[in-house]
Protein backbone atom coordinates (compact mmCIF):
# COMPACT_ATOMS: atom_id res chain seq x y z
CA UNK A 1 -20.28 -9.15 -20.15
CA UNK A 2 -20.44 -5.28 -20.16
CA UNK A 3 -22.75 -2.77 -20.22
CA UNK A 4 -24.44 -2.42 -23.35
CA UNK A 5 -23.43 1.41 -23.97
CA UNK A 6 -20.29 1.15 -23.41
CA UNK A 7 -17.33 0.74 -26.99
CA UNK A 8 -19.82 2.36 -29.22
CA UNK A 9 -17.30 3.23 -31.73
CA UNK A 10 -15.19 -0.22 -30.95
CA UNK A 11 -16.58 -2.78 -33.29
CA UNK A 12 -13.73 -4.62 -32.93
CA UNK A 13 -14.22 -5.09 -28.79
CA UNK A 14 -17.52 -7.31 -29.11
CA UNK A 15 -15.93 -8.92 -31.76
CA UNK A 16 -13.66 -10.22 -29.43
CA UNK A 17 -16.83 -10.68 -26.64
CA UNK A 18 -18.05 -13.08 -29.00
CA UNK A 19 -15.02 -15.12 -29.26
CA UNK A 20 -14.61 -15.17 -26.34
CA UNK A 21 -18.04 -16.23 -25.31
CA UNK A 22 -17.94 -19.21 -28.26
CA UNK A 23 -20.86 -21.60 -28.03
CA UNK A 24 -20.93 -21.24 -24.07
CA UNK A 25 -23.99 -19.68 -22.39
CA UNK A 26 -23.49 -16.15 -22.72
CA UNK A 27 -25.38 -12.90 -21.31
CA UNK A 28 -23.79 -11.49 -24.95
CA UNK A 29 -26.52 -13.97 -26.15
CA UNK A 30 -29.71 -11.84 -23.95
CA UNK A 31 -28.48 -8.07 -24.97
CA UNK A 32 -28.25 -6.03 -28.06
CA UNK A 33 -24.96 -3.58 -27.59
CA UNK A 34 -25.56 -0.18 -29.14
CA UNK A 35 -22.47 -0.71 -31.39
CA UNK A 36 -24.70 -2.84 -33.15
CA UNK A 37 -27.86 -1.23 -33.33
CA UNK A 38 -27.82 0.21 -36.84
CA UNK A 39 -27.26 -2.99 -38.38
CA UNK A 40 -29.70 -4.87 -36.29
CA UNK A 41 -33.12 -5.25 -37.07
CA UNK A 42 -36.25 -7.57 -35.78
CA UNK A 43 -34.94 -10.66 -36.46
CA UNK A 44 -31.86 -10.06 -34.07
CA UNK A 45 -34.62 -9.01 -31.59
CA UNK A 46 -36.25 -12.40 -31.73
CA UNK A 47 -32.94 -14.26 -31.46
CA UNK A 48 -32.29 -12.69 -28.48
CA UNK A 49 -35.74 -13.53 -26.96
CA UNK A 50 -35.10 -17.18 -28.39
CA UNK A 51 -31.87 -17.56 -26.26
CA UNK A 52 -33.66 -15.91 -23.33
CA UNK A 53 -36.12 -18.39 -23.67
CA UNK A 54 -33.92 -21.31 -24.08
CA UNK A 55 -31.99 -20.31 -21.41
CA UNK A 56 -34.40 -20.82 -19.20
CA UNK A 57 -35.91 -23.88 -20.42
CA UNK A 58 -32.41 -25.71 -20.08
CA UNK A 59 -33.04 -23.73 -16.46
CA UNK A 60 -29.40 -22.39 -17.09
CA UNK A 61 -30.22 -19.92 -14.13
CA UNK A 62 -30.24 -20.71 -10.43
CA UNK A 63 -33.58 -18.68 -9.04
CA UNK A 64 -33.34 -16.72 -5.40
CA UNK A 65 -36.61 -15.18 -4.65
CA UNK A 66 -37.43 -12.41 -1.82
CA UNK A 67 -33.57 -11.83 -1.85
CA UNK A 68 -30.82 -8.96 -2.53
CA UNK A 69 -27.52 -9.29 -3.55
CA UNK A 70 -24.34 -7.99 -2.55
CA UNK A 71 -21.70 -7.07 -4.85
CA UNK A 72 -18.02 -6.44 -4.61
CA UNK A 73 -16.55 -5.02 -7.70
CA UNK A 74 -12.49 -4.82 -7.42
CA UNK A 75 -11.42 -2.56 -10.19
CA UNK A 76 -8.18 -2.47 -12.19
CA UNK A 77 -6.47 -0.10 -9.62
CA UNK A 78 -7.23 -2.47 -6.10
CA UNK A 79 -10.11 -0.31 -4.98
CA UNK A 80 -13.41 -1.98 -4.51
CA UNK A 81 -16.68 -0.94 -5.65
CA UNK A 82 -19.88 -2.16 -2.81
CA UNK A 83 -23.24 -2.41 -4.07
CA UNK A 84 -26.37 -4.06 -3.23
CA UNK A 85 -28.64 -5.74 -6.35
CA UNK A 86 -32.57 -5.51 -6.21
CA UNK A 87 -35.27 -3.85 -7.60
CA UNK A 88 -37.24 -0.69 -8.00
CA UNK A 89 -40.57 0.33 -8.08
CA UNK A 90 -41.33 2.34 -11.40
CA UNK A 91 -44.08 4.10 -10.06
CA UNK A 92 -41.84 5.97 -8.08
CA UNK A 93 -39.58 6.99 -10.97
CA UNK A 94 -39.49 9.09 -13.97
CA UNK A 95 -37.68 10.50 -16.88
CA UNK A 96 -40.14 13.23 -18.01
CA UNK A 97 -38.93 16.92 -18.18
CA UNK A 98 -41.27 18.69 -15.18
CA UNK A 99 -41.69 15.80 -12.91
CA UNK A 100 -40.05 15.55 -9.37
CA UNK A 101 -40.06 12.00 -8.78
CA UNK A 102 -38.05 10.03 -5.77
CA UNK A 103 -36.12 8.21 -8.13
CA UNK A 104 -34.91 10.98 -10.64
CA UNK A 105 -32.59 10.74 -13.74
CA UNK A 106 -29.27 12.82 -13.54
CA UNK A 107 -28.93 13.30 -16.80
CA UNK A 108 -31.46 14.99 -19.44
CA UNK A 109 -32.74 11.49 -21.34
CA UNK A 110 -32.97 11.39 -25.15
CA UNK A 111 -36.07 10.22 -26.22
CA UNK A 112 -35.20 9.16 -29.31
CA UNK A 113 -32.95 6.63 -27.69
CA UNK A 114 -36.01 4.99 -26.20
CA UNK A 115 -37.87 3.03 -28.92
CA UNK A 116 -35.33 0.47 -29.93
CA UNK A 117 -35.22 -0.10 -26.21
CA UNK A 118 -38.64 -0.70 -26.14
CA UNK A 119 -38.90 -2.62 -29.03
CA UNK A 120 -36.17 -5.52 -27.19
CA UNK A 121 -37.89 -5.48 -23.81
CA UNK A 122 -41.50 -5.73 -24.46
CA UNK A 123 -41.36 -9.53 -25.94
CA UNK A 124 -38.22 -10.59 -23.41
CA UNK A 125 -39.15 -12.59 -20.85
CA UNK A 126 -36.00 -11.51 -18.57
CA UNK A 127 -34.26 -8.32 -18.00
CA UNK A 128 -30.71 -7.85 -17.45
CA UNK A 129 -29.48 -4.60 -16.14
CA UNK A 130 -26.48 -2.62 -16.04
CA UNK A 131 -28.30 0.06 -14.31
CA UNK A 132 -26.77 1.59 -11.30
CA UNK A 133 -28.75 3.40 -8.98
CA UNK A 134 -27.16 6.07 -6.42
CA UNK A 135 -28.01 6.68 -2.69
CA UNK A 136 -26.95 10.08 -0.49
CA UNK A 137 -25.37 8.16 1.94
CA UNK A 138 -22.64 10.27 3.47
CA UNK A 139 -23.45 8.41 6.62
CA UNK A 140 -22.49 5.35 4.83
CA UNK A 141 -25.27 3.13 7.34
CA UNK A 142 -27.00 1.60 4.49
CA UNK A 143 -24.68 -0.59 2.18
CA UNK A 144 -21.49 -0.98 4.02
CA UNK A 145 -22.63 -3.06 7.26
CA UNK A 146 -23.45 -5.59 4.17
CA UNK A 147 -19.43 -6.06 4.10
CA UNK A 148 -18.15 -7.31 7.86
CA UNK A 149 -21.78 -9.75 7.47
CA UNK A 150 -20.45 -11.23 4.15
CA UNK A 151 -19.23 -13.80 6.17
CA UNK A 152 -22.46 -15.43 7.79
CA UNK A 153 -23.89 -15.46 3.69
CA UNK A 154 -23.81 -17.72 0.50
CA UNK A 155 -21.29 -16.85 -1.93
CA UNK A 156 -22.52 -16.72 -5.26
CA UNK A 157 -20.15 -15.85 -7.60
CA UNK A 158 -16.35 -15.02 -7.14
CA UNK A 159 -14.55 -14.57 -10.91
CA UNK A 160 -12.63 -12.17 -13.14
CA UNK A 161 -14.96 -10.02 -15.89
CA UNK A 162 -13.82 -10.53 -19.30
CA UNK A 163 -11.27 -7.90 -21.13
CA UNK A 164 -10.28 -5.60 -18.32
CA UNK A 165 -13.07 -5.96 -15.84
CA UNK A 166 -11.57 -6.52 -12.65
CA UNK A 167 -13.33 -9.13 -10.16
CA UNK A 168 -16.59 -9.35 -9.10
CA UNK A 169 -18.21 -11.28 -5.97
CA UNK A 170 -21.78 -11.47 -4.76
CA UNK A 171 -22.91 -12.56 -1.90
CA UNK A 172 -27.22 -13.79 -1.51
CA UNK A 173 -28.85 -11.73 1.22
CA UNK A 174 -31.11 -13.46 3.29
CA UNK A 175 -32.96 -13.77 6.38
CA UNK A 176 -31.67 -11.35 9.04
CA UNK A 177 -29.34 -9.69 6.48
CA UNK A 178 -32.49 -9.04 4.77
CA UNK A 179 -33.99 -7.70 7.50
CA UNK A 180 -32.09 -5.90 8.96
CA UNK A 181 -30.83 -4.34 5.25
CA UNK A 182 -34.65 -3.14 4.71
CA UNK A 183 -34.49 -1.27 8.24
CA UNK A 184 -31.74 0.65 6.92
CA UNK A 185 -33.68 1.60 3.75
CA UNK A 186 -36.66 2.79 5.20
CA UNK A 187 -34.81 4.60 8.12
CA UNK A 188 -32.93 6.42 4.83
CA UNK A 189 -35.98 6.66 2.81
CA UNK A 190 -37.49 8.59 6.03
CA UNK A 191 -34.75 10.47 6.26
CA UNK A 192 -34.19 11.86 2.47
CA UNK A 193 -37.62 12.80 2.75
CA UNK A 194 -37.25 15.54 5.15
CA UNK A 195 -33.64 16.67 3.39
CA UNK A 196 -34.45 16.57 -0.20
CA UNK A 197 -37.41 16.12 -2.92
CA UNK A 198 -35.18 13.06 -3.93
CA UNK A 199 -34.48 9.72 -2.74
CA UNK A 200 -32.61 8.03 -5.14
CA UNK A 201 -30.52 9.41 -8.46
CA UNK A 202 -29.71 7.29 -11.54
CA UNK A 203 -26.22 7.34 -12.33
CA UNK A 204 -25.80 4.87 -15.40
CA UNK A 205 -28.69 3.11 -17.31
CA UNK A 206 -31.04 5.90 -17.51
CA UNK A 207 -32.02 4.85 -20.94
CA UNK A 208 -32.47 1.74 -20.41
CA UNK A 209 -34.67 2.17 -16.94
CA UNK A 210 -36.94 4.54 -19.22
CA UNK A 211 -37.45 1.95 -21.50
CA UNK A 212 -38.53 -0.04 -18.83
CA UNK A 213 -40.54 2.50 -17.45
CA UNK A 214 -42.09 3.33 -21.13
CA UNK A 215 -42.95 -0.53 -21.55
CA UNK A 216 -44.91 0.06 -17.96
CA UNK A 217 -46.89 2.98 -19.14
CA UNK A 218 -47.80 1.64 -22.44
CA UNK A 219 -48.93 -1.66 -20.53
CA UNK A 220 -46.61 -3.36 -23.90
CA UNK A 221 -45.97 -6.02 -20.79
CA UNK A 222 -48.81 -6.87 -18.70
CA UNK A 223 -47.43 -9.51 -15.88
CA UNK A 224 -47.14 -7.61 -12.64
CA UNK A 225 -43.70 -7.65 -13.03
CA UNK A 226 -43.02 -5.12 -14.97
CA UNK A 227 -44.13 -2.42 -12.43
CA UNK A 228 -40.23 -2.95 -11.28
CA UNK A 229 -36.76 -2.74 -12.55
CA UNK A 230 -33.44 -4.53 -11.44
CA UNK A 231 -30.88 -2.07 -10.40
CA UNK A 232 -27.55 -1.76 -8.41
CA UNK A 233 -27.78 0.59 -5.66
CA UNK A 234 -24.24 2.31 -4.75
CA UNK A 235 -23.39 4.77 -2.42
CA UNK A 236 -22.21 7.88 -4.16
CA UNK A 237 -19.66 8.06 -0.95
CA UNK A 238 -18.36 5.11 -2.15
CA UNK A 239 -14.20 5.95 -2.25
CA UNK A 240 -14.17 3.38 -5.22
CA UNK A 241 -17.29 5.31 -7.16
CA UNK A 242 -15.29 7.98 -9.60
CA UNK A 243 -16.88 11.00 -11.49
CA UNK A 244 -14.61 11.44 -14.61
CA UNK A 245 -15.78 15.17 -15.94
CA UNK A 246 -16.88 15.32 -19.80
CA UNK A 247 -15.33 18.57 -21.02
CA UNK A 248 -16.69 20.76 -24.05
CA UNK A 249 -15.08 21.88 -26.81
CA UNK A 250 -16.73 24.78 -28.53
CA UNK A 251 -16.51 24.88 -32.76
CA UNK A 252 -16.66 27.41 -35.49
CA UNK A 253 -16.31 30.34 -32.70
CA UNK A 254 -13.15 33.27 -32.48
CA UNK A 255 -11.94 32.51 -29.29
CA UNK A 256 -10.99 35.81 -27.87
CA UNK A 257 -14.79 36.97 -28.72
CA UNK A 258 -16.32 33.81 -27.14
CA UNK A 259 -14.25 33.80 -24.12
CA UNK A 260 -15.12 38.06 -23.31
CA UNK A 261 -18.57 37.02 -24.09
CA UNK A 262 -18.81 34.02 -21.44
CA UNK A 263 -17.08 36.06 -18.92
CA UNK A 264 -19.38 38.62 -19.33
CA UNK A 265 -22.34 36.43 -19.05
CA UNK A 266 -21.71 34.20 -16.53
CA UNK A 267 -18.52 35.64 -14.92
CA UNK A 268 -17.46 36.84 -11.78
CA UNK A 269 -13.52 38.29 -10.60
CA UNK A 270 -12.86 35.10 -8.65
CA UNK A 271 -14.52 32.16 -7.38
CA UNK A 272 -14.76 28.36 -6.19
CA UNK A 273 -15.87 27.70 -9.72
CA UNK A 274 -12.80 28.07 -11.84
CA UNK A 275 -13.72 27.08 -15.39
CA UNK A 276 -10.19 26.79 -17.12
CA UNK A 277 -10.31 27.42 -20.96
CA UNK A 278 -7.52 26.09 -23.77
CA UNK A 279 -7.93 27.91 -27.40
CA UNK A 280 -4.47 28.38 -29.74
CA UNK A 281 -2.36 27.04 -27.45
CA UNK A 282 -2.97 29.17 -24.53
CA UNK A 283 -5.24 28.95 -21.38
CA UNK A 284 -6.48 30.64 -18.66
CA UNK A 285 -9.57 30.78 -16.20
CA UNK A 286 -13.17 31.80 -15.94
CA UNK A 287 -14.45 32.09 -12.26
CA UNK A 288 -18.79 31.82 -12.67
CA UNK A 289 -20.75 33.65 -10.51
CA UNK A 290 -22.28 31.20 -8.17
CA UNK A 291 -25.43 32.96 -8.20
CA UNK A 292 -26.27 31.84 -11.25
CA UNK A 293 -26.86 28.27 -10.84
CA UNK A 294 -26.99 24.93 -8.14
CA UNK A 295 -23.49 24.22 -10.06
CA UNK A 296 -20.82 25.45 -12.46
CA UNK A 297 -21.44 23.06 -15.37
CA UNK A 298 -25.66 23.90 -15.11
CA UNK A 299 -24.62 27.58 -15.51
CA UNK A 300 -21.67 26.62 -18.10
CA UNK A 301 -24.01 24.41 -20.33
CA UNK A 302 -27.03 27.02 -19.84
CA UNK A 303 -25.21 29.48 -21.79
CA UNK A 304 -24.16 27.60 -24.15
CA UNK A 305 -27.63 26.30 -25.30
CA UNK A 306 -28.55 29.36 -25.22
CA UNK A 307 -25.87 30.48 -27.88
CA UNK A 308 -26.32 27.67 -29.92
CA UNK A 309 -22.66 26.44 -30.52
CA UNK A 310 -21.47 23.58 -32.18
CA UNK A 311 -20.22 21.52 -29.20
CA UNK A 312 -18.50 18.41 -29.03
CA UNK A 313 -18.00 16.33 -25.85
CA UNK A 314 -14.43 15.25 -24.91
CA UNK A 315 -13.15 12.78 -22.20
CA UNK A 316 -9.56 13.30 -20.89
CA UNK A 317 -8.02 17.14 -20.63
CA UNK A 318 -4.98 15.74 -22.79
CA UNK A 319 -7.31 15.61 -25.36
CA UNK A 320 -9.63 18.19 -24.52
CA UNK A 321 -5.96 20.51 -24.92
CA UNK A 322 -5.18 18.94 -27.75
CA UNK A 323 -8.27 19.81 -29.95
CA UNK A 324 -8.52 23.12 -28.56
CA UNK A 325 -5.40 24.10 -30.66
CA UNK A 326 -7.36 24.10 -33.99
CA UNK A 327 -8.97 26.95 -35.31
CA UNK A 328 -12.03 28.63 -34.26
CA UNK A 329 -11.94 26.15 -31.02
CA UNK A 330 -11.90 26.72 -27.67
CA UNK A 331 -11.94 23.58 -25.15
CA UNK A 332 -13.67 24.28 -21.55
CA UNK A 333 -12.40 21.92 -18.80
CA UNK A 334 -15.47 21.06 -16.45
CA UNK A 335 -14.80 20.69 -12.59
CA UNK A 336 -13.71 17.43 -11.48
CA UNK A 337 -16.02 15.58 -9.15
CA UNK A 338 -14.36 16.41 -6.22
CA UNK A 339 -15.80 15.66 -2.16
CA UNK A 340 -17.50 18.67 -2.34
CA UNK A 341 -19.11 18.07 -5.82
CA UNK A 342 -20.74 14.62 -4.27
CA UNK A 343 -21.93 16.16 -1.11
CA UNK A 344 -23.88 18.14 -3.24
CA UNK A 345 -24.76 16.49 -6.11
CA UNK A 346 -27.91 15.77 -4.82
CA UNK A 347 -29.04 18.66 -3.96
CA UNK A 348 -27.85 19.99 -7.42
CA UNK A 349 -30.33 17.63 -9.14
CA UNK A 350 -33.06 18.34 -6.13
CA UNK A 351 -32.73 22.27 -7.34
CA UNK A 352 -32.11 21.62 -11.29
CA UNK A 353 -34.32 18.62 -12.10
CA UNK A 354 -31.68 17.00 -14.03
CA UNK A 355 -27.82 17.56 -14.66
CA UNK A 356 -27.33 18.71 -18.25
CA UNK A 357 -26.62 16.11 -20.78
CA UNK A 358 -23.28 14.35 -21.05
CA UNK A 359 -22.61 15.83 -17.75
CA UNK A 360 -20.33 13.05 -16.18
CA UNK A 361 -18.77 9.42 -16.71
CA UNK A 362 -18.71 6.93 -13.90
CA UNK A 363 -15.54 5.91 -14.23
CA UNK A 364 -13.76 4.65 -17.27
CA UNK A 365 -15.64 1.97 -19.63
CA UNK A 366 -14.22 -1.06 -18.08
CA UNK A 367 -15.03 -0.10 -15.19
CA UNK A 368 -18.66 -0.29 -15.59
CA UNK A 369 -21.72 -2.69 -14.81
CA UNK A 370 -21.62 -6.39 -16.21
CA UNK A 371 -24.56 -8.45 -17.05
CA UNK A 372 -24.64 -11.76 -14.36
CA UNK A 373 -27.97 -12.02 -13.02
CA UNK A 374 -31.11 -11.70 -15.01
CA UNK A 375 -34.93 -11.36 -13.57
CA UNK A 376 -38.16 -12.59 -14.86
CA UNK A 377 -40.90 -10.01 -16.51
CA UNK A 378 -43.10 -12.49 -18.18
């Protein structure tokens, strides 16, 4: 089943997850989605535990050890998503504001989304992830030999995802797959090294990895274990990987004042950072100064901290045009993730630290990670 995060505001979606799941053995059994949080408490905690536990006591699981696995994902639209399943090492990542880790969040992390997290990991004896992890691989030498070899591995799995999903295949990688696979990592390891002051970037999951990395810290799970994390590592080169943009519409402002005052902060005549702006029905453009920032929507969400404005975050310019017509609102269209915005998106979050928060969506909910393999931290 889906990521966790994802229909927060959809009751009415993991309704139908648990109808269709039934009696069966479930991964909606293992997971808590956020929809429900505020109606949860410690007892739904436990039950969760209880079916981790019975799952594997009725050894529902089949166990690979000192293995990878690779992962088709054919979305709605035919294109297919690669990735490679395994773990990290938490040691080498962090979430904390100052810190330059090699494994680095892309977005800012709410802390206060942390605890509950906590709370449902530190008594689970598996974790399931929907975390995927992002490699600079313009190269694309580190994932994609994985797909002509597919052939000489074990197929795992080979279905269609519940509700919209698409398909998703993995393949176990073994022996010289293996081998040859962790060649590739440390000749890219080596190589980010000298390029960047990161290695990897977290591009969905963040919350959930710091969890995992506050459960570490706090020692609340003492196997070995817990030092590491299960993630899928993607290629943000990937054709199939999409950036949708999360626009901003600005409340309780006059729009002709706010628009001559962001122009006048963080404007230049013209630009390859266009920032187009809908208020009343009309629109036009805002070029920012590139000076100001490693990219436009660091410099665009800058300023408006620093103003304090009511802000809400919109997905979709339709809509983003379509609330901008009230009063006292002006809507500000963020830059699609084009080519250029991946080649350097990581050195945006090598120069920034993080990407402001709510900065992008990979892709649309559907499209995101499912729960299918589980690993043991007790």
């Amino acid at each position: 089943m889906i990521a966790c995060d994802q229909f927060t505001s959809q009751p009415e979606y993991w309704h139908n997850v648990e109808d269709i799941a039934g009696d069966s053995p479930s991964s909606y059994r293992l997971i808590l989605p956020e929809a429900m949080i505020s109606t949860s408490g410690q007892d739904t905690i436990k039950r969760i535990n209880s079916a981790m536990n019975d799952c594997i006591a009725r050894n529902i699981f089949t166990e690979y050890r000192n293995a990878y696995i690779y992962v088709e994902r054919t979305l709605l639209d035919g294109s297919i998503r690669r990735g490679v399943v395994g773990t990290i090492d938490l040691e080498e990542y962090d979430y904390h504001e100052g810190t330059a880790p090699r494994i680095r969040a892309t977005e800012e992390t709410v802390k206060e989304r942390i605890p509950v997290r906590m709370e449902i990991r530190q008594n689970a004896p598996l974790e399931l992830s929907h975390v995927i992890l992002l490699a600079d691989d313009e190269r694309r030498e580190l994932i994609e030999p994985l797909t002509p070899a597919k052939d000489t591995m074990k197929k795992l799995y080979d279905f269609d995802l519940m509700l919209g999903g698409g398909n998703i295949k993995g393949w176990l990688v073994t022996g010289e797959n293996l081998r040859a696979f962790d060649e590739r990592m440390k000749g890219y390891i080596e190589r980010k090294k000298e390029e960047l002051s990161l290695t990897f970037a977290v591009g969905d999951g963040n919350h959930s990895l710091a969890a995992a990395k506050a459960c570490y810290e706090a020692r609340t799970i003492s196997n070995p274990r817990s030092r590491y994390a299960m993630v899928e590592l993607e290629n943000i080169y990937d054709d199939a990987l999409k950036f949708e943009p999360i626009h901003r519409l600005v409340k309780g402002v006059d729009p002709d004042e706010f628009i001559r005052s962001f122009e006048g902060a963080v404007g230049v005549h013209a630009g390859l950072w266009p920032v187009k702006y809908y208020a009343h029905g009309r629109e036009g453009t805002v070029y920012i100064d590139e000076r100001k920032g490693a990219s436009p929507l660091i410099v665009l969400q800058k300023y408006l901290d620093s103003k304090g404005f009511e802000l809400d975050y919109i997905h979709g310019e339709d809509t983003l045009r379509e609330l901008s017509r009230k009063a006292n609102c002006v809507g500000l269209e963020v830059p699609a993730f084009d080519d250029t915005a991946k080649r350097n998106f990581f050195s945006a979050i090598s120069e920034s630290g993080t990407l402001p928060r709510k900065a992008f969506s990979m892709g649309h909910a559907q499209e995101k990670r499912y729960y299918l393999e589980a690993r043991r931290i007790k």
